[in-house]
Protein backbone atom coordinates (compact mmCIF):
# COMPACT_ATOMS: atom_id res chain seq x y z
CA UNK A 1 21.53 10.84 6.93
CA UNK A 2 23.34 12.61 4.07
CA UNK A 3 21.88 15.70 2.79
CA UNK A 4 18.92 15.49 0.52
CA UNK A 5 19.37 16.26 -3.25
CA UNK A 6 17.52 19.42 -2.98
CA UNK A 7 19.88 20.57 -0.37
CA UNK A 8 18.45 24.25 -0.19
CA UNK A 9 17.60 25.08 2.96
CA UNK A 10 14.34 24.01 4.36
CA UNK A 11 11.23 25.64 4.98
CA UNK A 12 11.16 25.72 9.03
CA UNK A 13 7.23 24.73 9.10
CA UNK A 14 8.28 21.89 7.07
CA UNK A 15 8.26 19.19 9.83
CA UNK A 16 5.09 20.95 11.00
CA UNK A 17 3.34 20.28 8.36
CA UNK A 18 3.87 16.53 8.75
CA UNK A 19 0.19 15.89 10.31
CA UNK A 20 -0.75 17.27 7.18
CA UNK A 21 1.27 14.86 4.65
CA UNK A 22 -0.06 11.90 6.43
CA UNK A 23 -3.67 13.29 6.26
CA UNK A 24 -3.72 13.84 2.31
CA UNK A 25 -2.20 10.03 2.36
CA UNK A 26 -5.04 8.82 4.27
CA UNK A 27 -7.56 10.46 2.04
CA UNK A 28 -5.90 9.31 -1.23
CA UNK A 29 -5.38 5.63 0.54
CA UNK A 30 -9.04 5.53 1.25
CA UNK A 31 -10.25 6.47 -2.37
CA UNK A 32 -8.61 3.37 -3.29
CA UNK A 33 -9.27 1.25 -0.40
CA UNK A 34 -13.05 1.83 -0.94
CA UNK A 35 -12.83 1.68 -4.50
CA UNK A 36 -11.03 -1.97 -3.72
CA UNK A 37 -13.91 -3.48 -1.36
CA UNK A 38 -16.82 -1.93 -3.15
CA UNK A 39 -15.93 -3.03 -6.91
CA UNK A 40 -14.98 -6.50 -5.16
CA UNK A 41 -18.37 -7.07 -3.96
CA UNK A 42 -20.12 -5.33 -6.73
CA UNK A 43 -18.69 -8.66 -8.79
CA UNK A 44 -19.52 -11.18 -6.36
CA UNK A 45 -22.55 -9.46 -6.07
CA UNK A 46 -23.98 -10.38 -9.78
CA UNK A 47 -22.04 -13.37 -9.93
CA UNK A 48 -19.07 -13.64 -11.88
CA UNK A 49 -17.32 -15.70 -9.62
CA UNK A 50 -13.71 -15.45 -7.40
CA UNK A 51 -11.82 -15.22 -10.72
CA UNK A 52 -13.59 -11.98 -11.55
CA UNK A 53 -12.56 -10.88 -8.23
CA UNK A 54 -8.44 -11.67 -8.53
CA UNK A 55 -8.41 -10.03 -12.06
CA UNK A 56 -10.05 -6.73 -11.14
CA UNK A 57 -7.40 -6.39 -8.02
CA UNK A 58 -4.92 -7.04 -10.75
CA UNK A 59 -6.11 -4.10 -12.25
CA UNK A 60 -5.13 -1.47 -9.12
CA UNK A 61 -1.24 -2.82 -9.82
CA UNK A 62 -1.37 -2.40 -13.51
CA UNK A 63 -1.01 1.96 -14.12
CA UNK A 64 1.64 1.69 -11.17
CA UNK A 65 4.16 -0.27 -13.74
CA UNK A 66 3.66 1.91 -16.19
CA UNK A 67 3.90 5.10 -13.68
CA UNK A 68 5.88 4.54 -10.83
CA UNK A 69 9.40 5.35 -12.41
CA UNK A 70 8.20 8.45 -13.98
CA UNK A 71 6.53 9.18 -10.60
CA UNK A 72 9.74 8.85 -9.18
CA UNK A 73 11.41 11.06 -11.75
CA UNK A 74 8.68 13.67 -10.84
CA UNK A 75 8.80 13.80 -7.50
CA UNK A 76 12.79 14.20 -7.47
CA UNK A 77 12.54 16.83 -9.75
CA UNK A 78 9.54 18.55 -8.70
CA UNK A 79 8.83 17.52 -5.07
CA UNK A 80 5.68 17.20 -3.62
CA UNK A 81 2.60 18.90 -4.90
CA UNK A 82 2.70 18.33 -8.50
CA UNK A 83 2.91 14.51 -7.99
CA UNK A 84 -0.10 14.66 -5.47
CA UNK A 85 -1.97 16.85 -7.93
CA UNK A 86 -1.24 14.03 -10.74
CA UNK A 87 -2.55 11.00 -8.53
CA UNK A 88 -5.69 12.97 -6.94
CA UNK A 89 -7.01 14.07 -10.86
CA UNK A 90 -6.65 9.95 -11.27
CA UNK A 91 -8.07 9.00 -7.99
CA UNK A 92 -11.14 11.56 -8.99
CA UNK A 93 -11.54 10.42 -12.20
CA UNK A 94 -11.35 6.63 -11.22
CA UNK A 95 -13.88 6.86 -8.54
CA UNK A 96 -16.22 9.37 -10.28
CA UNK A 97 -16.61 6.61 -13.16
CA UNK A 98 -17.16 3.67 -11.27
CA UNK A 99 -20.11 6.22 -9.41
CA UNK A 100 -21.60 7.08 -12.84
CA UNK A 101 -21.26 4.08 -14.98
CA UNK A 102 -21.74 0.76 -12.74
CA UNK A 103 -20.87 -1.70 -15.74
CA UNK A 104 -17.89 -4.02 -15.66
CA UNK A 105 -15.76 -2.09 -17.92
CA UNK A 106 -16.38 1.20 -16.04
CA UNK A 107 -15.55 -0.68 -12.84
CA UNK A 108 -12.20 -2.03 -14.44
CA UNK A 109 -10.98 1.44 -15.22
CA UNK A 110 -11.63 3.16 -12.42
CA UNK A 111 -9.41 0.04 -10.63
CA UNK A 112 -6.61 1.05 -13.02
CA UNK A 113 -6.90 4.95 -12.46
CA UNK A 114 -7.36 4.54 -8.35
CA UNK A 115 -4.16 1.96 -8.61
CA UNK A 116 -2.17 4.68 -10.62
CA UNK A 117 -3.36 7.59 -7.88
CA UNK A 118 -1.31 5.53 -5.09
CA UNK A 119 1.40 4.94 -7.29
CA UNK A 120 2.12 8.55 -8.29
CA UNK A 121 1.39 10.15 -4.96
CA UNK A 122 2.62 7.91 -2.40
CA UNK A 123 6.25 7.77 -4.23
CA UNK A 124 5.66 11.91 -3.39
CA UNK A 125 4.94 11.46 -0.11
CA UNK A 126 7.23 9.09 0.97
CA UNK A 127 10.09 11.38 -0.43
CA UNK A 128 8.91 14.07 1.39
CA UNK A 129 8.49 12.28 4.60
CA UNK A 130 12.26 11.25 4.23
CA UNK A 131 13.24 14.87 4.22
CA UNK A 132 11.71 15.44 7.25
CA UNK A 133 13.46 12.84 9.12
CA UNK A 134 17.60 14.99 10.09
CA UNK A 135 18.87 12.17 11.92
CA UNK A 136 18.67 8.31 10.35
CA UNK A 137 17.56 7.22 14.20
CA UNK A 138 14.27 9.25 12.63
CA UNK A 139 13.97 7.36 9.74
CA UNK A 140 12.23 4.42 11.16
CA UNK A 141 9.76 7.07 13.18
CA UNK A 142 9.34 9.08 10.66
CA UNK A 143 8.28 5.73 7.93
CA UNK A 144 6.17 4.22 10.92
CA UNK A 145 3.84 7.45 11.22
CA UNK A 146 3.79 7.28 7.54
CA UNK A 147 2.74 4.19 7.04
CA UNK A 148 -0.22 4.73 9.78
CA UNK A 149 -1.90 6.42 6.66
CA UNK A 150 -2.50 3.18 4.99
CA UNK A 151 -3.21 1.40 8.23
CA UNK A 152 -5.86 4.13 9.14
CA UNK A 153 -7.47 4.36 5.78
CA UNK A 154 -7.93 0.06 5.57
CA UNK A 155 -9.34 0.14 8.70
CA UNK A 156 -11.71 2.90 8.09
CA UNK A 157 -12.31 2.37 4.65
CA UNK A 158 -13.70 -1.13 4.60
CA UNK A 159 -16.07 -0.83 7.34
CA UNK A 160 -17.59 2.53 6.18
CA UNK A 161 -17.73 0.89 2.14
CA UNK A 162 -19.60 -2.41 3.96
CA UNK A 163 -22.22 -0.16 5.99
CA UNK A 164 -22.97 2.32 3.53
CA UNK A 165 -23.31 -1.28 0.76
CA UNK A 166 -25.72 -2.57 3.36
CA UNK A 167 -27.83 0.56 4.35
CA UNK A 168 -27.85 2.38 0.93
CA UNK A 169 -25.74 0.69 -1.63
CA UNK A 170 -23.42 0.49 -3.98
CA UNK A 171 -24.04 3.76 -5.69
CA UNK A 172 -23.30 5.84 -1.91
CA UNK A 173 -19.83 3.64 -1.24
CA UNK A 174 -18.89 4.85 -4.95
CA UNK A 175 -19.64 8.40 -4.19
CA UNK A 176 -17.91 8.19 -0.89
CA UNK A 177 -14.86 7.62 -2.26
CA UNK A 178 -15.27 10.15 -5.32
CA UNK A 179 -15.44 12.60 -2.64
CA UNK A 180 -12.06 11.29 -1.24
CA UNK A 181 -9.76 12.86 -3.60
CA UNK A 182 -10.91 16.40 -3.32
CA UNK A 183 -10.27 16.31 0.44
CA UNK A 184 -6.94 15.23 -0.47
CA UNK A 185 -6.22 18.13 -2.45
CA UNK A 186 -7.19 20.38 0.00
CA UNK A 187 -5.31 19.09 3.21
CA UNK A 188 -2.38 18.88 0.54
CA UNK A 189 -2.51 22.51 0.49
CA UNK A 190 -1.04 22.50 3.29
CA UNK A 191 2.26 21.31 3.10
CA UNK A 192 4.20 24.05 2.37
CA UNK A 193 6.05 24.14 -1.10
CA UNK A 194 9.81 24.20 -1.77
CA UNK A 195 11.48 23.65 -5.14
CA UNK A 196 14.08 21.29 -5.50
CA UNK A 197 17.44 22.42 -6.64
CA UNK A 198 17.26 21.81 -10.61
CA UNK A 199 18.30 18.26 -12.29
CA UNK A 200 21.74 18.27 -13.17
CA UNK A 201 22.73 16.74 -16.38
CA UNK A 202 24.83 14.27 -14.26
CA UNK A 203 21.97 12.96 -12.16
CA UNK A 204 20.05 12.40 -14.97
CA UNK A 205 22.37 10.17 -16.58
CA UNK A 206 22.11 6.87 -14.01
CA UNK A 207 19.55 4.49 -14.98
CA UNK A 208 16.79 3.08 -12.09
CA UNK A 209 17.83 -0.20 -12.96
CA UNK A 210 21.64 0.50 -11.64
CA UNK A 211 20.48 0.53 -8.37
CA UNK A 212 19.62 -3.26 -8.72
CA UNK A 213 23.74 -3.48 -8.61
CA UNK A 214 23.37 -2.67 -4.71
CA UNK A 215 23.28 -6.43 -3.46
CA UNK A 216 21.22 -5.01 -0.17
CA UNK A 217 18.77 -3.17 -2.57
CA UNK A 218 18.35 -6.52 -4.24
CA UNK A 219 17.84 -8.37 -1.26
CA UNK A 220 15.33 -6.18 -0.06
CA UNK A 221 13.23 -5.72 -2.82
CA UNK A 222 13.05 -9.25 -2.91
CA UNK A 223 11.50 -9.85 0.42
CA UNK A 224 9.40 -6.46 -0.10
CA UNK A 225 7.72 -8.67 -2.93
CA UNK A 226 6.60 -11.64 -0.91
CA UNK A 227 5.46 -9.13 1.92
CA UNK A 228 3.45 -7.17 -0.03
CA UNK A 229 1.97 -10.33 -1.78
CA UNK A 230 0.95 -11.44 1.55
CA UNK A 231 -1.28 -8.16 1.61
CA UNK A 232 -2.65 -9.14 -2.04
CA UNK A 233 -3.29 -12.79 -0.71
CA UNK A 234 -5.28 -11.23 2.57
CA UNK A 235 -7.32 -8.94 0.43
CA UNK A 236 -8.26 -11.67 -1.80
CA UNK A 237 -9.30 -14.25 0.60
CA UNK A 238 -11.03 -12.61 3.14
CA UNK A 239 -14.07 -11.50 0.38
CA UNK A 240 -13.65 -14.91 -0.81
CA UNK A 241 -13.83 -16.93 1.95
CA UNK A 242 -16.61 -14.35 3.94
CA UNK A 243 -19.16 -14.35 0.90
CA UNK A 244 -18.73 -18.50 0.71
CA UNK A 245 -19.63 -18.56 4.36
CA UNK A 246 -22.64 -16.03 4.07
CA UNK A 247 -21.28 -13.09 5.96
CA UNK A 248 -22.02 -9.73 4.94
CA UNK A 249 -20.74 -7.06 3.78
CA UNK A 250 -20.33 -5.20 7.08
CA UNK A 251 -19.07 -8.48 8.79
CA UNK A 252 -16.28 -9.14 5.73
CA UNK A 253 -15.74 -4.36 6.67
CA UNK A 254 -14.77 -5.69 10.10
CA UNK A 255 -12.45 -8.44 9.00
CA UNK A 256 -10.38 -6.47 6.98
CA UNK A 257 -10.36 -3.56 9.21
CA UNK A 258 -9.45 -5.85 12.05
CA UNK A 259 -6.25 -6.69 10.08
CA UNK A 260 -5.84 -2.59 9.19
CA UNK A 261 -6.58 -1.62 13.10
CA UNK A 262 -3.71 -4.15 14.28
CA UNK A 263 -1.33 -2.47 11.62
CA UNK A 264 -2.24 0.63 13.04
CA UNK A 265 -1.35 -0.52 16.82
CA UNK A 266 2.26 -2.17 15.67
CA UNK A 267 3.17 0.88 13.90
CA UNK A 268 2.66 2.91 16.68
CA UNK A 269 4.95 0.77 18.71
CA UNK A 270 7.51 1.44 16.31
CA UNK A 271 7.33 4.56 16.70
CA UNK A 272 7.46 4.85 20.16
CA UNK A 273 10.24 2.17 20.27
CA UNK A 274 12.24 2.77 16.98
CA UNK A 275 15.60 3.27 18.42
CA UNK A 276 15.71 -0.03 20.39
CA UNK A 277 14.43 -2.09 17.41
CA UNK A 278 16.50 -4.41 15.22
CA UNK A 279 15.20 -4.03 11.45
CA UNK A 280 16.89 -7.45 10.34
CA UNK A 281 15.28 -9.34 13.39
CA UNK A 282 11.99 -7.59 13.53
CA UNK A 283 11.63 -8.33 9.82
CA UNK A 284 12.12 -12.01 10.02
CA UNK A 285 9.68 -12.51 13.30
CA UNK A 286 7.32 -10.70 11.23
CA UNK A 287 7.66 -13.12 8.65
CA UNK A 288 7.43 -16.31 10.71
CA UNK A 289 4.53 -15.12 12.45
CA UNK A 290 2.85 -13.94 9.26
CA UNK A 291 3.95 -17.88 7.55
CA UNK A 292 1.98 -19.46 10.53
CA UNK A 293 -0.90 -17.69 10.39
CA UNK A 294 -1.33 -18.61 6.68
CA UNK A 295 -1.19 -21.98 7.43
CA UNK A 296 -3.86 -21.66 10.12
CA UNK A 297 -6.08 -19.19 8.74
CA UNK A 298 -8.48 -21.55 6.74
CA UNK A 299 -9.61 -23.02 10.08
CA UNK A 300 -10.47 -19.96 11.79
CA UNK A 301 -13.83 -20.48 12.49
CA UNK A 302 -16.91 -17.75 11.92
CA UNK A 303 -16.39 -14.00 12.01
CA UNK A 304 -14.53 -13.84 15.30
CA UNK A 305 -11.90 -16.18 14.48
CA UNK A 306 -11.37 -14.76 10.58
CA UNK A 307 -11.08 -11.03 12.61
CA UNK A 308 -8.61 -12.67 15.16
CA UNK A 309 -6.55 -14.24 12.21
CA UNK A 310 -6.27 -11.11 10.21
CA UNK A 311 -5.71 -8.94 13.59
CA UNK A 312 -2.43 -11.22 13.80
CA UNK A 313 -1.45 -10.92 10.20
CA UNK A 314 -1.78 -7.00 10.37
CA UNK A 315 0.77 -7.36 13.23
CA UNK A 316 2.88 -8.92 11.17
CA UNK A 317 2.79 -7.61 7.90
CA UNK A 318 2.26 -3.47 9.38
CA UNK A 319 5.57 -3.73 10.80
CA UNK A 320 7.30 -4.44 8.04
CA UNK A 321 7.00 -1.31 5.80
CA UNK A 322 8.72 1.01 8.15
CA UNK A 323 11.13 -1.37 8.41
CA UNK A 324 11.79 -1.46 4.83
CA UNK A 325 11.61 1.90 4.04
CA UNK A 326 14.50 2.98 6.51
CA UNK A 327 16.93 0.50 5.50
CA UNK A 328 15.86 1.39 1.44
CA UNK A 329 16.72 5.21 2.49
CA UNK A 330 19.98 3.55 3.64
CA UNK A 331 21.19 1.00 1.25
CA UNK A 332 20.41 4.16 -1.84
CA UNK A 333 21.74 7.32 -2.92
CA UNK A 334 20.06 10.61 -1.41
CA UNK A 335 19.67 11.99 -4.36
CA UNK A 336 18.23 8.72 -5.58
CA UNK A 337 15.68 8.23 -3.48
CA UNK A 338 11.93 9.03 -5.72
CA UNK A 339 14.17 6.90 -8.17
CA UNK A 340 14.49 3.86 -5.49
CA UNK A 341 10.88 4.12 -4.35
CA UNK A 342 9.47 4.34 -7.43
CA UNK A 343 11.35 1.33 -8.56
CA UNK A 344 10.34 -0.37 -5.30
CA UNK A 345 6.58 0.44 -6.22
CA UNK A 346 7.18 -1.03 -10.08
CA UNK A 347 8.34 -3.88 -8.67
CA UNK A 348 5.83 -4.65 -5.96
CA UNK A 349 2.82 -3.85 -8.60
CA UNK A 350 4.85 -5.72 -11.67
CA UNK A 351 3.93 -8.97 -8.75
CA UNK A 352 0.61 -7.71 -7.88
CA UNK A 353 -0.99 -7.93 -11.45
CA UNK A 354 0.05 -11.45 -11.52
CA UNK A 355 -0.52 -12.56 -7.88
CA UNK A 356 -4.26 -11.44 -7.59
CA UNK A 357 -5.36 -13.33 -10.96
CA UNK A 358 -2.73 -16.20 -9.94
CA UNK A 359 -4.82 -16.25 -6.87
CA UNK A 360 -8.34 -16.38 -7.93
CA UNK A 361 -7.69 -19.32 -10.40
CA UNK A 362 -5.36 -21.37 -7.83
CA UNK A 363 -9.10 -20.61 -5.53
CA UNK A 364 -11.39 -21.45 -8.26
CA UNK A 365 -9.14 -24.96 -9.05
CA UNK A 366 -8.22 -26.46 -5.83
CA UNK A 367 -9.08 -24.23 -2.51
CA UNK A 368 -10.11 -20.91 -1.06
CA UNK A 369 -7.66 -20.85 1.33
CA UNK A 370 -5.08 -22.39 -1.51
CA UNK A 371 -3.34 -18.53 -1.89
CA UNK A 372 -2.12 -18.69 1.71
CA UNK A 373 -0.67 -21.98 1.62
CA UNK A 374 1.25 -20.55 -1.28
CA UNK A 375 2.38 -17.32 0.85
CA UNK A 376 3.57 -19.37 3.48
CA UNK A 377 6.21 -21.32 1.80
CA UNK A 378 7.21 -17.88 0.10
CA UNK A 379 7.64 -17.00 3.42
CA UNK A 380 9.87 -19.93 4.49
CA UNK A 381 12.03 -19.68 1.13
CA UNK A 382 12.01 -16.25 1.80
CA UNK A 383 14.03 -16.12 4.42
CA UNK A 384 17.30 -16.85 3.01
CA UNK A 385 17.71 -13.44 1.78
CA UNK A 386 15.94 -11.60 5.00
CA UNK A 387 19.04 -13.66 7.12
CA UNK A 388 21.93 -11.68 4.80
CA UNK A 389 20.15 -8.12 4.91
């Protein structure tokens, strides 16, 4: 890999301090993830119906449009903890809302502010996990352990937000994940801080937009968008579909952390097998497996056969993002690279707003299971582009 931008040397405890970067992802992850499952159920929960439900996931994508690029900008010019600091005050704020003020409005901010939190961090983190990869036969490790933070934190996060609903209530899954955040900041704390070399008048100059000239950056991004609508069509359905067959809020926990548990497991194949994997071909089995599913998944039957579904879907879809992340350190600039995620992150949230709403009136109007018979032709078209990566 080509030096990093901020080529100064590095702080030797840098790598060390890698447990530690994935740990403050987790915690900021989990803020939202909770924030996600609780507010979802809080709706269904006094009735305003699946449509409710799509537009107030919308809501997580909406600050990450208007963020991401500047988070990107921040993070190449400041590196690592003043972007955190940024998306834990939001996280905080979001959560800490939604805890004091349980009213619809309330709940609708606190989706925006937990959605910008993930934008402006993650773009941090992932920059400074891509530092700490020397060789580009790391990349793909290095991306794989990252991306465990997400896995762990759905499959934790869901389950804890659905016990604590059932045994307590709303009110103690909201203040769980208020108290989220603060952890955050703390295990951020320590990752030890370097300064990037100052902007240059000449890297300031090229637009994000110019890297959409790179014809593997386009074709990336665009099957990065129907991926990560798969995710947006998994977390809308399974509430959906587990509150229309009665199950509760633990049993829908256990779904979704099935799905986040077998993410987990395929991203620690990767990284144990990262050097012999293909990205290209990995990607598109991924894909096909994730397109059948889909098509199956409204059959499934009870809570067993909705956790084996999603368990096979989190295979899929969790190997993708490590995959994707390499090859976008690849196909960009080094000195580019906050730029290049945070343009990947505008673009994936620009198609979340839409997808979530699109989602819960395509439910309300023909079928539950009608947004993942839509993701699996995305997935066939889909993989036109994935066969010239």
């Amino acid at each position: 890999m080509s030096p990093p931008r901020d080529g100064a040397p590095k702080p030797k405890n840098l790598r060390h301090a890698f447990v530690w970067l994935i740990a403050t992802l987790i915690c900021v992850h989990a803020c939202m993830a909770v924030t996600r499952v609780t507010a979802s159920l809080w709706v269904l929960n006094r009735g305003y119906g699946e449509a409710s439900v799509g537009l107030l996931l919308s809501l997580f994508a909406v600050a990450p449009i208007v963020l991401s690029l500047w988070a990107g900008r921040l993070a190449d010019r400041h590196g690592f903890h003043r972007p955190v600091g940024v998306g834990v005050l939001l996280a905080g704020t979001g959560a800490l809302l939604a805890l004091t003020v349980q009213q619809v409005w309330a709940i609708a901010i606190a989706c925006l502010l937990c959605g910008g939190a993930i934008a402006v961090a993650a773009v941090a983190m992932q920059r400074e996990a891509g530092l700490m990869a020397d060789q580009p036969g790391e990349l793909k490790r290095v991306f794989s352990w990252m991306a465990l933070g997400p896995a762990v934190s759905n499959a934790l996060a869901p389950v804890i937000a659905g016990v604590l609903i059932d045994h307590v209530g709303m009110t103690a899954s909201f203040g769980f994940a208020a108290l989220l955040p603060l952890l955050a900041w703390g295990l951020a704390q320590k990752v030890p801080r370097h300064r990037p070399e100052p902007v240059t008048k000449s890297y300031r100059e090229p637009a994000a937009w110019d890297l959409f000239r790179l014809v593997d950056f386009r074709r990336l991004m665009l099957v990065n968008l129907v991926m990560s609508a798969c995710w947006d069509a998994h977390s809308f359905v399974v509430p959906v579909v587990g509150h229309s067959r009665g199950l509760s809020a633990s049993s829908i926990g256990i779904v979704l952390g099935s799905f986040a548990v077998a993410a987990t497991c395929v991203r620690l194949a990767i990284v144990r097998f990262a050097d012999d994997l293909d990205e290209v071909k990995a990607l598109r089995t991924a894909m096909v497996i994730a397109m059948l599913t889909f098509m199956a998944y409204a059959w499934l039957p009870g809570t067993a056969g909705l956790m084996c579904g999603s368990a096979i879907l989190g295979t899929a879809l969790g190997s993708v993002q490590p995959m994707i992340l390499a090859m976008l350190h690849r196909v960009t600039p080094p000195e580019r690279h906050g730029q290049a995620l945070g343009l990947r992150m505008l673009a994936v949230n620009g198609a979340t707003v839409a997808m979530p709403a699109g989602f819960g009136l395509l439910a309300a109007a023909t079928a539950l299971a009608a947004p993942m018979w839509l993701m699996a032709s995305l997935l066939l078209i889909a993989q036109a582009p994935a066969r010239r990566l």
